[in-house]
N, C-alpha and C. Protein backbone atom coordinates (compact mmCIF):
# COMPACT_ATOMS: atom_id res chain seq x y z
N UNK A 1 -4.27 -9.71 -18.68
CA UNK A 1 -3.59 -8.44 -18.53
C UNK A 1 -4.64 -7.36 -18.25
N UNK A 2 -4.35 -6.41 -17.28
CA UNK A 2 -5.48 -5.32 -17.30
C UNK A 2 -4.46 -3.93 -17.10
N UNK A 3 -5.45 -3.13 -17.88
CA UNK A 3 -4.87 -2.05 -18.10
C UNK A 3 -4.85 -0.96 -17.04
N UNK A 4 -4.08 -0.43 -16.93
CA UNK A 4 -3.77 0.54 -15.95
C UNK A 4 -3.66 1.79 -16.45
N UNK A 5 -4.00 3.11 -15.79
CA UNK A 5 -3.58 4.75 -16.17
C UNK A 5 -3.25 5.28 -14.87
N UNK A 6 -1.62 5.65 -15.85
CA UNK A 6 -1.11 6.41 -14.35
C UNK A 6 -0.66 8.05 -15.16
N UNK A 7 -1.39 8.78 -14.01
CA UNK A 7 -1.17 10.49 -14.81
C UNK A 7 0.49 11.08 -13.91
N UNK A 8 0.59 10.75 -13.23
CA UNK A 8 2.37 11.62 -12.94
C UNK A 8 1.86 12.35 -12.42
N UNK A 9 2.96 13.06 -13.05
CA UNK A 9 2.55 14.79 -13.23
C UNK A 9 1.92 15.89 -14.03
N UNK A 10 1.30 14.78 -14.78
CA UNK A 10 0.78 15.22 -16.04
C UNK A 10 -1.03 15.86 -15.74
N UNK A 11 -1.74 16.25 -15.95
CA UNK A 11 -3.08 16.65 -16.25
C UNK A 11 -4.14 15.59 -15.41
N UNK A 12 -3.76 15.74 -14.17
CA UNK A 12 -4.72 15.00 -13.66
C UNK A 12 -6.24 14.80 -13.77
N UNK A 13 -6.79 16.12 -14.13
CA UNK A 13 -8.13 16.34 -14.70
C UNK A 13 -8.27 15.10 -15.76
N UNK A 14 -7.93 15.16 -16.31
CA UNK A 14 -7.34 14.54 -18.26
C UNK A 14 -7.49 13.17 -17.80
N UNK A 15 -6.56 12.80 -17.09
CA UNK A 15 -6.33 11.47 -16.82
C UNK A 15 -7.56 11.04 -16.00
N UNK A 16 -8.40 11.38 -14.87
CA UNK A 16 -9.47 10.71 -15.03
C UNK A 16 -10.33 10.48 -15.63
N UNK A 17 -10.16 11.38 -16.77
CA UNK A 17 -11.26 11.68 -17.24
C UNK A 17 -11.29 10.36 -18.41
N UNK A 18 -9.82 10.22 -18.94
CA UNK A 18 -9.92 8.78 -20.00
C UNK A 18 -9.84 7.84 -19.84
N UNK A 19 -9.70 7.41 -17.95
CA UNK A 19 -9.79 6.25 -16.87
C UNK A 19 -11.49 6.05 -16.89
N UNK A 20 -12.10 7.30 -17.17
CA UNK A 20 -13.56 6.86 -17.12
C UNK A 20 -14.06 6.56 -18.20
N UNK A 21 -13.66 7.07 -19.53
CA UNK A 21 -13.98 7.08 -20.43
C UNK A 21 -13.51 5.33 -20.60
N UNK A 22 -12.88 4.81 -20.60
CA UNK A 22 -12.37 3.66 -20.51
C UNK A 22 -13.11 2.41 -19.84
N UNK A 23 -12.84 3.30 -18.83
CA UNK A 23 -13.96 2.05 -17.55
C UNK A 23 -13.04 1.67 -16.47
N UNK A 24 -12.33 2.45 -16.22
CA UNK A 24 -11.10 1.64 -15.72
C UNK A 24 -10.64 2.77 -14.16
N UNK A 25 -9.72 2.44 -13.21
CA UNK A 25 -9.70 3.19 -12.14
C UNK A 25 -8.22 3.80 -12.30
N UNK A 26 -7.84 4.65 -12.37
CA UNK A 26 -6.99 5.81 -12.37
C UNK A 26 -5.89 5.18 -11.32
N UNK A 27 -4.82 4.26 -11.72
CA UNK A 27 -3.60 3.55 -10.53
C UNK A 27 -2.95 5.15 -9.73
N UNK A 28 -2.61 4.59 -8.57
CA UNK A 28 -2.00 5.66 -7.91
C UNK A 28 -0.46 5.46 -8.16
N UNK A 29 -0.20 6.30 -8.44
CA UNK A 29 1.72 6.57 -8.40
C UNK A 29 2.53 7.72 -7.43
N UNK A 30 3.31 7.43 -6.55
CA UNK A 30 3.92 8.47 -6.20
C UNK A 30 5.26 8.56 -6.67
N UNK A 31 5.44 10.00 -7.09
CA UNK A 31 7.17 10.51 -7.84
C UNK A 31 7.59 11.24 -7.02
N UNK A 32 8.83 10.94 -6.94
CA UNK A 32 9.98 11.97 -6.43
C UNK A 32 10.80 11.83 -7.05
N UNK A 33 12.13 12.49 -6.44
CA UNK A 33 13.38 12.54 -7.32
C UNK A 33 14.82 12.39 -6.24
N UNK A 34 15.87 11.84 -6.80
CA UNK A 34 16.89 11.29 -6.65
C UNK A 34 17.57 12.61 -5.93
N UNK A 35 18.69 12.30 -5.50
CA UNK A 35 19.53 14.32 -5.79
C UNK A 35 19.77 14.50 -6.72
N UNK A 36 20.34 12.89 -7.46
CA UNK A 36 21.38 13.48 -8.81
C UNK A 36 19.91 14.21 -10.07
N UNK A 37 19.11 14.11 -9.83
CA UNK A 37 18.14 14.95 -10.54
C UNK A 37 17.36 13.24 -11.16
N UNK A 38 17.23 12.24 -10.94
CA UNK A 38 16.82 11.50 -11.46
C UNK A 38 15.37 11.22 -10.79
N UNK A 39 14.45 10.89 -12.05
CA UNK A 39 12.76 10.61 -11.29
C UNK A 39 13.01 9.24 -10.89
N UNK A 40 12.09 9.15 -9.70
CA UNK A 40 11.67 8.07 -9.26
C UNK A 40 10.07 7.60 -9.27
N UNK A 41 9.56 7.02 -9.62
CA UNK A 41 7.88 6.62 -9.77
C UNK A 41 7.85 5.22 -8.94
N UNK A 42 6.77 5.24 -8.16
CA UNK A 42 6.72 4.14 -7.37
C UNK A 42 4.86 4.21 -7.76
N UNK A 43 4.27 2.71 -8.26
CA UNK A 43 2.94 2.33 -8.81
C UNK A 43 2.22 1.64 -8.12
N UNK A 44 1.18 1.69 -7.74
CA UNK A 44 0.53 0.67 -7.08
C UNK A 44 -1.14 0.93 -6.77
């Protein structure tokens, strides 16, 4: 199993920063949203 960090929308600064602290590479995610207001996250 290997671990993954995915930041969103959240603090991107932040999030590399505990991808490095870690050792690990920061996964890319792209979000959007539905109409009905629902998120969508796609990982890879």
């Amino acid at each position: 199993m290997k671990l993954k960090i995915i930041a969103g929308n959240a603090n991107i600064d932040l999030a590399k920063q505990i991808a490095k602290k870690l050792g690990v590479e920061l996964s890319g995610a792209t979000i959007g949203r539905f109409s009905d207001g629902e998120a969508q996250v796609k990982t890879g």
